[in-house]
PDB file of N, CA and C in Angstrom:
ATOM      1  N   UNK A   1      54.262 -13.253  -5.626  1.00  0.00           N
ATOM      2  CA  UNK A   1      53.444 -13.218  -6.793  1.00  0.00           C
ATOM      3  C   UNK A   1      53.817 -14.396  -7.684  1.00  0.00           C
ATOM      4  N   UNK A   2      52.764 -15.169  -8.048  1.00  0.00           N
ATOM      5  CA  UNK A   2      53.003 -16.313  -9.200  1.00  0.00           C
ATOM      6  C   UNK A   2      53.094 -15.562 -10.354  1.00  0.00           C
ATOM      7  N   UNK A   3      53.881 -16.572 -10.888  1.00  0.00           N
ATOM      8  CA  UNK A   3      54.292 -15.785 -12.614  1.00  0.00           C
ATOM      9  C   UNK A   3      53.242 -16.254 -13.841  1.00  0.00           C
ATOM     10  N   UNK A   4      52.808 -15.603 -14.036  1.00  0.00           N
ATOM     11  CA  UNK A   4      51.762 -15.260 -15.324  1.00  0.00           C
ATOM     12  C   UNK A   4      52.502 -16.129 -16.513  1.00  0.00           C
ATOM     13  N   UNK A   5      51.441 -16.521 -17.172  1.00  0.00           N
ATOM     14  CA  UNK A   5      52.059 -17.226 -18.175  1.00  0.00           C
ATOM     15  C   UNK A   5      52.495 -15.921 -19.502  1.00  0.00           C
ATOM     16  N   UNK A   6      52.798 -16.262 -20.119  1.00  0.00           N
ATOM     17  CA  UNK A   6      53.539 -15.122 -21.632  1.00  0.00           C
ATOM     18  C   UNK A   6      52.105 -14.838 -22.001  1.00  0.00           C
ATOM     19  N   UNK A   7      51.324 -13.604 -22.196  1.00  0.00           N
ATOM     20  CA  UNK A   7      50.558 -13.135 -23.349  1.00  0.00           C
ATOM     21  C   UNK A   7      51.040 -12.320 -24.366  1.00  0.00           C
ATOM     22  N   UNK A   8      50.431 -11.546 -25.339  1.00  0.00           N
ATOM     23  CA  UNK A   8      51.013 -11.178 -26.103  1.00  0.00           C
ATOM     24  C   UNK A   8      49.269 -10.214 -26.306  1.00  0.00           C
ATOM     25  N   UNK A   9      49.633  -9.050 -27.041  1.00  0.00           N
ATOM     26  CA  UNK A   9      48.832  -7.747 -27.041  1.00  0.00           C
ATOM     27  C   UNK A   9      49.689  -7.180 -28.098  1.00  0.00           C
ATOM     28  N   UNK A  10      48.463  -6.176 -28.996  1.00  0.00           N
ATOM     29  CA  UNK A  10      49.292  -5.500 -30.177  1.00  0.00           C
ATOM     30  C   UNK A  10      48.854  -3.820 -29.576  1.00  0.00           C
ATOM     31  N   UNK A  11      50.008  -3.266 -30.145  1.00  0.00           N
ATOM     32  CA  UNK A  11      49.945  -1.938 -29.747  1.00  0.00           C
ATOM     33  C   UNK A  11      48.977  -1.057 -31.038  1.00  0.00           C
ATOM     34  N   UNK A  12      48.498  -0.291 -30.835  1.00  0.00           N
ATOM     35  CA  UNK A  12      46.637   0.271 -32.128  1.00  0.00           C
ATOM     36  C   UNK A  12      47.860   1.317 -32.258  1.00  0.00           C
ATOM     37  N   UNK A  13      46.943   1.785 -33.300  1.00  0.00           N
ATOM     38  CA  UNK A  13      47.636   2.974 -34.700  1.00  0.00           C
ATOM     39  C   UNK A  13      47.778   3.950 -33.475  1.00  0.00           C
ATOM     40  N   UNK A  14      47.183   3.995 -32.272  1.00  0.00           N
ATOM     41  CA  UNK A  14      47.671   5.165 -31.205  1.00  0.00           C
ATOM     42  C   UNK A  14      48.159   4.902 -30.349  1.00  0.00           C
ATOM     43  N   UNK A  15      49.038   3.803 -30.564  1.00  0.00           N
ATOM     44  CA  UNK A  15      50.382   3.936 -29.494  1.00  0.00           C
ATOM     45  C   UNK A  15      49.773   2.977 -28.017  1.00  0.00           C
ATOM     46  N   UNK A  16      48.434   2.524 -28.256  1.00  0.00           N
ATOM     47  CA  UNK A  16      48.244   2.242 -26.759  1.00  0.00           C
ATOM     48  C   UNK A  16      47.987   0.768 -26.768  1.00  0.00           C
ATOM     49  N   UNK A  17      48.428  -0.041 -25.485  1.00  0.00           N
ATOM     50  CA  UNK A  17      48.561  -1.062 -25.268  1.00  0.00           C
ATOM     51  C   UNK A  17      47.522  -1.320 -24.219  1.00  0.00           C
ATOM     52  N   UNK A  18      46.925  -2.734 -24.467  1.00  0.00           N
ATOM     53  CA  UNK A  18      45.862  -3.199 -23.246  1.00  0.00           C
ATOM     54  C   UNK A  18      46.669  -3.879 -23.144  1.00  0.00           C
ATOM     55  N   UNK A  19      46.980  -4.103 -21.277  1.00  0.00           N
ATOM     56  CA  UNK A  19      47.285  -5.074 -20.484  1.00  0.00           C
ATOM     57  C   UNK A  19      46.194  -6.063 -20.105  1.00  0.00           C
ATOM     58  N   UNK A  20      46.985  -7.354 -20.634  1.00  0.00           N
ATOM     59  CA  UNK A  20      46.050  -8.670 -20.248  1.00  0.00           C
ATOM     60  C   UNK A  20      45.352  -8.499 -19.389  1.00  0.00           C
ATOM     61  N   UNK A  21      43.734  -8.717 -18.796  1.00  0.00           N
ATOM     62  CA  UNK A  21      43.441  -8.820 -17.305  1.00  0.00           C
ATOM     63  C   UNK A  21      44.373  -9.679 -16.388  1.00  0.00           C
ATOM     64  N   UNK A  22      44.770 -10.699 -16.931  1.00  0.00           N
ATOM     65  CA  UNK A  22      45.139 -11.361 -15.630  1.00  0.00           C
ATOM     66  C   UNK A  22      46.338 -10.449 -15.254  1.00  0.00           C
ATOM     67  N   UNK A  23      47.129  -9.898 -15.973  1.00  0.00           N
ATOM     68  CA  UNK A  23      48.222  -9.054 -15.136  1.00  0.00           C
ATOM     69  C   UNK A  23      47.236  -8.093 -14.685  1.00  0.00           C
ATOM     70  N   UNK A  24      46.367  -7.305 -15.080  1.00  0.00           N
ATOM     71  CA  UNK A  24      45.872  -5.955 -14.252  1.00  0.00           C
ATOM     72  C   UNK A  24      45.786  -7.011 -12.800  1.00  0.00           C
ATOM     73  N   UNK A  25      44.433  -7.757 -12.966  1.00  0.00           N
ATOM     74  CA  UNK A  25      44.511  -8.122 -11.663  1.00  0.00           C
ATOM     75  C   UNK A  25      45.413  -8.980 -10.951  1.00  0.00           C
ATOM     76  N   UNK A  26      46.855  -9.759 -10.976  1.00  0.00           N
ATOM     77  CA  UNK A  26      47.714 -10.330 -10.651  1.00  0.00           C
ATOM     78  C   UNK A  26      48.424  -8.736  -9.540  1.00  0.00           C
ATOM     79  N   UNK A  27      48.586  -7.505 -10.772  1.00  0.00           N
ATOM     80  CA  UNK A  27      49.087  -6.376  -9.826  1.00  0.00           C
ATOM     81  C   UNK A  27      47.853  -5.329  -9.023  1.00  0.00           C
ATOM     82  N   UNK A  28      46.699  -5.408  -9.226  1.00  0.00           N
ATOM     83  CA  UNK A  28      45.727  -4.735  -8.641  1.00  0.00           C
ATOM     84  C   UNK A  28      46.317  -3.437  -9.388  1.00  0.00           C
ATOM     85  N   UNK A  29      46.054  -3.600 -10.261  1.00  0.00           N
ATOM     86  CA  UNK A  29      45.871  -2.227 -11.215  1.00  0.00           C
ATOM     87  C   UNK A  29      44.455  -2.077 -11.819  1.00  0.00           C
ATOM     88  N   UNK A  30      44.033  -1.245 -11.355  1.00  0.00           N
ATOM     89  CA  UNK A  30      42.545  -0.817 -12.042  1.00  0.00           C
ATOM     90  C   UNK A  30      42.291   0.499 -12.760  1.00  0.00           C
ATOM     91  N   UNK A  31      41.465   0.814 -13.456  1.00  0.00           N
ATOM     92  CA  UNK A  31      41.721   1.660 -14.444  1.00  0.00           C
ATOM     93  C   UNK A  31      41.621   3.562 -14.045  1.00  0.00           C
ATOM     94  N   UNK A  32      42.696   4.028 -14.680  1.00  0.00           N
ATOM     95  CA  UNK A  32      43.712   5.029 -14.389  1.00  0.00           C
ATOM     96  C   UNK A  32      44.539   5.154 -13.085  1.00  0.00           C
ATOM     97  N   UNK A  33      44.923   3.901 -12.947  1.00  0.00           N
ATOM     98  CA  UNK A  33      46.306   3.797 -12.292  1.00  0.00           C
ATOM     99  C   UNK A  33      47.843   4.316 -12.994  1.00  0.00           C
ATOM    100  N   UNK A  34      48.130   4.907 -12.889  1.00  0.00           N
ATOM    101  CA  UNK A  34      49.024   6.218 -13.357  1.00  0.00           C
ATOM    102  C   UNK A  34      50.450   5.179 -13.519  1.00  0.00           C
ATOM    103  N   UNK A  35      51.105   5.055 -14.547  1.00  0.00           N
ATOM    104  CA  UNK A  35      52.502   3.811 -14.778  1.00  0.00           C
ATOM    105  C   UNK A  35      53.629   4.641 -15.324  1.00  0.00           C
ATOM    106  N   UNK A  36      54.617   4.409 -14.759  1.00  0.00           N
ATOM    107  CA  UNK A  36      56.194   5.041 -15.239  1.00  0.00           C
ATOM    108  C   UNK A  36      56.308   4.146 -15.945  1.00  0.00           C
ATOM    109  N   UNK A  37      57.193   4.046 -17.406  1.00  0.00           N
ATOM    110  CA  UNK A  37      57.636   3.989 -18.047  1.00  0.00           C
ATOM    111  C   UNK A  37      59.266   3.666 -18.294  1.00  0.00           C
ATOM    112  N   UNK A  38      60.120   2.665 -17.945  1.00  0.00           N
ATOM    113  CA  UNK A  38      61.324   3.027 -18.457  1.00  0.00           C
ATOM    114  C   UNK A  38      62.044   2.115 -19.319  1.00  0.00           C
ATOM    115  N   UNK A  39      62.553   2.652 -19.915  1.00  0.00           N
ATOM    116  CA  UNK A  39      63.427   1.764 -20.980  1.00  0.00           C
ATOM    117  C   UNK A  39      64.601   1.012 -20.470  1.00  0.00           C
ATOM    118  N   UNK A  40      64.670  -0.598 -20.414  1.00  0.00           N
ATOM    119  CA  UNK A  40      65.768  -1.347 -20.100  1.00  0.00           C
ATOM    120  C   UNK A  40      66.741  -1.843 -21.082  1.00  0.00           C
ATOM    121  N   UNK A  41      67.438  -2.704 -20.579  1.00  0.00           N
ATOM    122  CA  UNK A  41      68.372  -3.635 -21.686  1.00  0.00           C
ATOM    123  C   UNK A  41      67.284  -4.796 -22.243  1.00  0.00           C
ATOM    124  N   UNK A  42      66.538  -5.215 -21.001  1.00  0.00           N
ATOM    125  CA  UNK A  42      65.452  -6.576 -21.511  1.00  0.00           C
ATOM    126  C   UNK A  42      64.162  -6.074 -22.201  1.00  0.00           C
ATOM    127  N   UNK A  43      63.897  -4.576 -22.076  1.00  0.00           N
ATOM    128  CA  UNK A  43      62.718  -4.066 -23.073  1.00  0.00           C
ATOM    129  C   UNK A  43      62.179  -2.994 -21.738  1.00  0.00           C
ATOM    130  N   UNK A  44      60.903  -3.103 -21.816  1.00  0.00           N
ATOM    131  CA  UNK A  44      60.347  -2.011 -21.424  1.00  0.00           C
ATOM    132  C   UNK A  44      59.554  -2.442 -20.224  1.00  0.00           C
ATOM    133  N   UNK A  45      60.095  -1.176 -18.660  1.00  0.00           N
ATOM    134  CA  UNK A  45      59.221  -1.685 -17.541  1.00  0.00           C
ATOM    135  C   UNK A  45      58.136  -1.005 -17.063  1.00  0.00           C
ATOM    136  N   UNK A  46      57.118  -1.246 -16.731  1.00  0.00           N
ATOM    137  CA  UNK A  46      56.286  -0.793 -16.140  1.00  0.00           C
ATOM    138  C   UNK A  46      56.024  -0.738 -14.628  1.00  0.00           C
ATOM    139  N   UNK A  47      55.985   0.200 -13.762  1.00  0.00           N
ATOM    140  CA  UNK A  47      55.250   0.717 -12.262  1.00  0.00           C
ATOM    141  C   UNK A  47      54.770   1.396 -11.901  1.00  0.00           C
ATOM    142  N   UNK A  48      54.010   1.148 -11.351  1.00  0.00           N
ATOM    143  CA  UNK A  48      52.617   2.076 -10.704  1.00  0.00           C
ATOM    144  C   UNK A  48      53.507   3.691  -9.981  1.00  0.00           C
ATOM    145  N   UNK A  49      53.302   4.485 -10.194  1.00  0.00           N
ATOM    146  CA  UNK A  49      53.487   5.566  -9.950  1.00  0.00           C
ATOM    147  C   UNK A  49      53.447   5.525  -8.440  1.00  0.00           C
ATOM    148  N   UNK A  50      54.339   6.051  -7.656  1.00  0.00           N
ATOM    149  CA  UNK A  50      53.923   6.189  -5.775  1.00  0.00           C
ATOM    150  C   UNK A  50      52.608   7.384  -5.619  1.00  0.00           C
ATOM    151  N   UNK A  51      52.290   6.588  -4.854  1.00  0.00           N
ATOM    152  CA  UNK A  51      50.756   7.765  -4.483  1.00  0.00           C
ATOM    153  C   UNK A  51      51.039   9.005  -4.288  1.00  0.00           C
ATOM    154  N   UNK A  52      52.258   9.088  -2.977  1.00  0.00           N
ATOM    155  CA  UNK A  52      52.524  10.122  -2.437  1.00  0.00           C
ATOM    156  C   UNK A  52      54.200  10.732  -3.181  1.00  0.00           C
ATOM    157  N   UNK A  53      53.848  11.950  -3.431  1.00  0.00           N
ATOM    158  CA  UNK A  53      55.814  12.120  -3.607  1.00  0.00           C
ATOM    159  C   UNK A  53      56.959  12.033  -2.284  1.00  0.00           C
ATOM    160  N   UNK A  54      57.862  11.427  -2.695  1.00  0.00           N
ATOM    161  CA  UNK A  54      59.090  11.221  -1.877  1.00  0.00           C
ATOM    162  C   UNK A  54      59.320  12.965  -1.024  1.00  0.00           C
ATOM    163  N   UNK A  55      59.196  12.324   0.500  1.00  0.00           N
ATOM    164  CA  UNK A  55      59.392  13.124   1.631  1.00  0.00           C
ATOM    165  C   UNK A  55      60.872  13.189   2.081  1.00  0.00           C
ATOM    166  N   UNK A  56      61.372  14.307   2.859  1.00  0.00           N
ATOM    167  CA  UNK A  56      62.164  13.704   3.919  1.00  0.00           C
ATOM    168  C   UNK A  56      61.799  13.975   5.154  1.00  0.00           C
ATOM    169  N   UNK A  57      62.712  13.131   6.309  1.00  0.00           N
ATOM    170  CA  UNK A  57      61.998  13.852   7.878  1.00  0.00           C
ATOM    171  C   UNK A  57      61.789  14.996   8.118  1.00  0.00           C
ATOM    172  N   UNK A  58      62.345  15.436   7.191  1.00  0.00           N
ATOM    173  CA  UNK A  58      62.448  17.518   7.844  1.00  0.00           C
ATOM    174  C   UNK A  58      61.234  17.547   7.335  1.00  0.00           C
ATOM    175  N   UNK A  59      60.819  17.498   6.487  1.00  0.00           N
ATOM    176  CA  UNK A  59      59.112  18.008   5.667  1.00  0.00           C
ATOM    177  C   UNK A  59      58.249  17.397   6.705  1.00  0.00           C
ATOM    178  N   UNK A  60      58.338  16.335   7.420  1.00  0.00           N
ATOM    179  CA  UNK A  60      56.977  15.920   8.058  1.00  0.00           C
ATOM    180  C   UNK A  60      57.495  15.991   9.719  1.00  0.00           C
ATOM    181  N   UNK A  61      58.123  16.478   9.770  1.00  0.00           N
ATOM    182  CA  UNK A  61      59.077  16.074  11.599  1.00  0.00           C
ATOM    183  C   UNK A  61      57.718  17.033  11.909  1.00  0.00           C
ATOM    184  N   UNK A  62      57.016  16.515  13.359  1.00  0.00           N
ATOM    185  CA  UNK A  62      56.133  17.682  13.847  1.00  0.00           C
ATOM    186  C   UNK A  62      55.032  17.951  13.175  1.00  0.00           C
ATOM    187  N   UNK A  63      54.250  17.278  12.076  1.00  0.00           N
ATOM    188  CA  UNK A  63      53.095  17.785  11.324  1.00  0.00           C
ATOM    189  C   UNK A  63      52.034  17.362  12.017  1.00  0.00           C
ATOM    190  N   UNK A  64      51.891  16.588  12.613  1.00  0.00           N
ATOM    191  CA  UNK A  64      51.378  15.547  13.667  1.00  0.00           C
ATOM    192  C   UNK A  64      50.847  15.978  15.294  1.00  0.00           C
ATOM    193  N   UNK A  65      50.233  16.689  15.425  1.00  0.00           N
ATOM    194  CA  UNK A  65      50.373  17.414  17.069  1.00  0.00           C
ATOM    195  C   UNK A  65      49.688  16.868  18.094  1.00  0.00           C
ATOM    196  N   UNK A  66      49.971  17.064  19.399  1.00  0.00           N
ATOM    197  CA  UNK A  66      50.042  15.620  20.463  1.00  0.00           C
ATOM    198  C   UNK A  66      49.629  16.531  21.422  1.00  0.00           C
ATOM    199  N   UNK A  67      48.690  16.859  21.807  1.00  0.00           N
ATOM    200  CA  UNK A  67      47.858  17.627  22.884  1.00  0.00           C
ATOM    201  C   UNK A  67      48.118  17.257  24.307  1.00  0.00           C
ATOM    202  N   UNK A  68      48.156  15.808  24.149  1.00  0.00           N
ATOM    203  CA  UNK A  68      48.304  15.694  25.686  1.00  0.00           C
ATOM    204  C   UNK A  68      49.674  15.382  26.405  1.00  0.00           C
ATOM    205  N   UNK A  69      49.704  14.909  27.320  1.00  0.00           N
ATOM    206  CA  UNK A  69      51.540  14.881  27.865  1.00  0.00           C
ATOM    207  C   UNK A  69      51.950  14.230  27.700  1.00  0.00           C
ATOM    208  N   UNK A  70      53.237  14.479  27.895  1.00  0.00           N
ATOM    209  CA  UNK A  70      54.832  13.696  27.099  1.00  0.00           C
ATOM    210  C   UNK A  70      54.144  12.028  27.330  1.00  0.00           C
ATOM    211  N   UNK A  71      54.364  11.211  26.297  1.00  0.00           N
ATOM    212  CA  UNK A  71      54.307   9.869  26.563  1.00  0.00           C
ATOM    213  C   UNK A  71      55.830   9.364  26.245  1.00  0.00           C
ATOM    214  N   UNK A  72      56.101   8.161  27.043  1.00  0.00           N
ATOM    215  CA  UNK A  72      57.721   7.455  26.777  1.00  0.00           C
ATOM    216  C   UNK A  72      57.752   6.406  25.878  1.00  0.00           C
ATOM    217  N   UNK A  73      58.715   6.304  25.650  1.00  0.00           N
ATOM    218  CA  UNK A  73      59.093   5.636  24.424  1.00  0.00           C
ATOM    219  C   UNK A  73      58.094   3.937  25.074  1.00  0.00           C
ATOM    220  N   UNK A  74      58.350   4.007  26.320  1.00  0.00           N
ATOM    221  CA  UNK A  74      58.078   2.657  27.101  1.00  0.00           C
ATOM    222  C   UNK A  74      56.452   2.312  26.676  1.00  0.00           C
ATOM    223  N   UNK A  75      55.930   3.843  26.798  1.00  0.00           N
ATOM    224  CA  UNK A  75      54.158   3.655  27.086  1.00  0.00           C
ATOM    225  C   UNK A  75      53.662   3.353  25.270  1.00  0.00           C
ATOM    226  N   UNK A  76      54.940   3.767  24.603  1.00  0.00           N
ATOM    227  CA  UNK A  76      54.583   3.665  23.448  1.00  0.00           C
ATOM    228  C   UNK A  76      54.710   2.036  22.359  1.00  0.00           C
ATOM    229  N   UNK A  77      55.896   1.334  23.139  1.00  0.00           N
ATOM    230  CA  UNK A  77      56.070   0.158  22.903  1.00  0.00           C
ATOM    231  C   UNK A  77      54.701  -0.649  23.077  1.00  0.00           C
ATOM    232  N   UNK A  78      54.511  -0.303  24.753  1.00  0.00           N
ATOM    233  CA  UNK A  78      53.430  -1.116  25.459  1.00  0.00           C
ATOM    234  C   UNK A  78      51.618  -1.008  24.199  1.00  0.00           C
ATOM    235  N   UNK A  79      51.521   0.054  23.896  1.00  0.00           N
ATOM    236  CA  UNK A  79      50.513   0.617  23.172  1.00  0.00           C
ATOM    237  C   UNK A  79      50.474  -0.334  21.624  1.00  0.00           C
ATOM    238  N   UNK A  80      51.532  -0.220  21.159  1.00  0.00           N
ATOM    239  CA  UNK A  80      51.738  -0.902  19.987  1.00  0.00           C
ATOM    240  C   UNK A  80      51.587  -2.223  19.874  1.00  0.00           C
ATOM    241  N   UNK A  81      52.196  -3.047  21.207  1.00  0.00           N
ATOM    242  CA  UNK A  81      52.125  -4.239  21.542  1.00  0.00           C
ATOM    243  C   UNK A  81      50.860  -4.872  22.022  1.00  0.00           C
ATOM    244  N   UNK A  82      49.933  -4.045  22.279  1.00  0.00           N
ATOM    245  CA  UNK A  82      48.510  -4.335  22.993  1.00  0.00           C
ATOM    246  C   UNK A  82      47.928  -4.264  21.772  1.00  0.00           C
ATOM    247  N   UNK A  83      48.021  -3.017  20.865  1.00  0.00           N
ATOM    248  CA  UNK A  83      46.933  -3.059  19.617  1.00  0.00           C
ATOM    249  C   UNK A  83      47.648  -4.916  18.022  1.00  0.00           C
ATOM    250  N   UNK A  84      49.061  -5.396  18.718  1.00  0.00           N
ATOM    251  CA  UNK A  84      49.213  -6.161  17.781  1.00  0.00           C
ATOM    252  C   UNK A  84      48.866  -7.312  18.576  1.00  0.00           C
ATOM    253  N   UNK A  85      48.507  -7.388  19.548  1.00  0.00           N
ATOM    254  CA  UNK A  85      47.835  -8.369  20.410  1.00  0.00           C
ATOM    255  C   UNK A  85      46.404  -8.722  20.136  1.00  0.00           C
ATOM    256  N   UNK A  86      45.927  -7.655  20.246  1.00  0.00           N
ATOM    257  CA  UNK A  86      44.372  -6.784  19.768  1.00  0.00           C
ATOM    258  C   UNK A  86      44.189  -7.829  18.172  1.00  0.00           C
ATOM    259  N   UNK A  87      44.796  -6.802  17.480  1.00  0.00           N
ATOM    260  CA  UNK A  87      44.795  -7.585  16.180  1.00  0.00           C
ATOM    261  C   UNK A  87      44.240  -9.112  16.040  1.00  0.00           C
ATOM    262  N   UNK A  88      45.697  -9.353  16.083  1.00  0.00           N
ATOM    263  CA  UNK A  88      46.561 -10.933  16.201  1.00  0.00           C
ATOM    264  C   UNK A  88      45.203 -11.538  16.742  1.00  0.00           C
ATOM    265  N   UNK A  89      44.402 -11.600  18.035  1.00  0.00           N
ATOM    266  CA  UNK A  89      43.305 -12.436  18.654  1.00  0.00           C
ATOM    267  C   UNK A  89      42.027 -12.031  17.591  1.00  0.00           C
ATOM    268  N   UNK A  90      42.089 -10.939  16.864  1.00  0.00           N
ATOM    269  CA  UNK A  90      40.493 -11.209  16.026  1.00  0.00           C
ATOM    270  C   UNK A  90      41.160 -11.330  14.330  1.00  0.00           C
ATOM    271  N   UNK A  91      42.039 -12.158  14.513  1.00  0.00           N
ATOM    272  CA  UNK A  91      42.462 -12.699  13.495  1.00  0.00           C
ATOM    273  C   UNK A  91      43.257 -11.831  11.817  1.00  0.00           C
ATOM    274  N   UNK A  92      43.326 -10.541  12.367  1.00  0.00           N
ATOM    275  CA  UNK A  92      43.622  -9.589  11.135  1.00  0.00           C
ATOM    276  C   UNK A  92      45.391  -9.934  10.832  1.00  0.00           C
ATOM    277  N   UNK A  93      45.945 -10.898  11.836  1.00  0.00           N
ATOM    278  CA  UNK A  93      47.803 -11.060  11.453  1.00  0.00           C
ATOM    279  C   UNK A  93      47.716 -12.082  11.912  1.00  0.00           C
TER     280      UNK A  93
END
């Protein structure tokens, strides 16, 4: 990301701040994109909220179900490697 030059924005009698466009669109923030809040030593940061809440493997191990027979780790390399092949030739990487 290139660095934005300094703007400056005043905060209204209700507390709320417009972000410059060029930062909305520099971060692809569009409107009600949900922002944490935290207080630093250098002032105040802003980030986009994660879409999803923090998982661990146990919550999702198996959510996923696989009907047909065992595939190997091998057939699975090969699969991955054909679709980044795939890709890669109609130009998407």
């Amino acid at each position: 990301m290139s660095a934005t030059p300094k703007q400056t924005t005043v905060l209204s009698t209700k507390g709320q701040v417009i972000l410059p466009k060029a930062v909305r669109d520099q971060r692809g923030w569009k409107p009600g994109t949900k922002l944490t809040v935290e207080e630093t030593p250098d002032g105040v940061l802003l980030k986009p909220e994660p879409l999803f809440p923090p998982t661990t493997l146990d919550q999702v191990y198996g959510c996923l179900k696989w009907d047909g027979p065992p595939v190997s780790l091998e057939d699975m390399d090969a699969a991955i490697t054909a679709e980044v092949l795939e890709r890669h030739a109609r130009g998407r990487y």
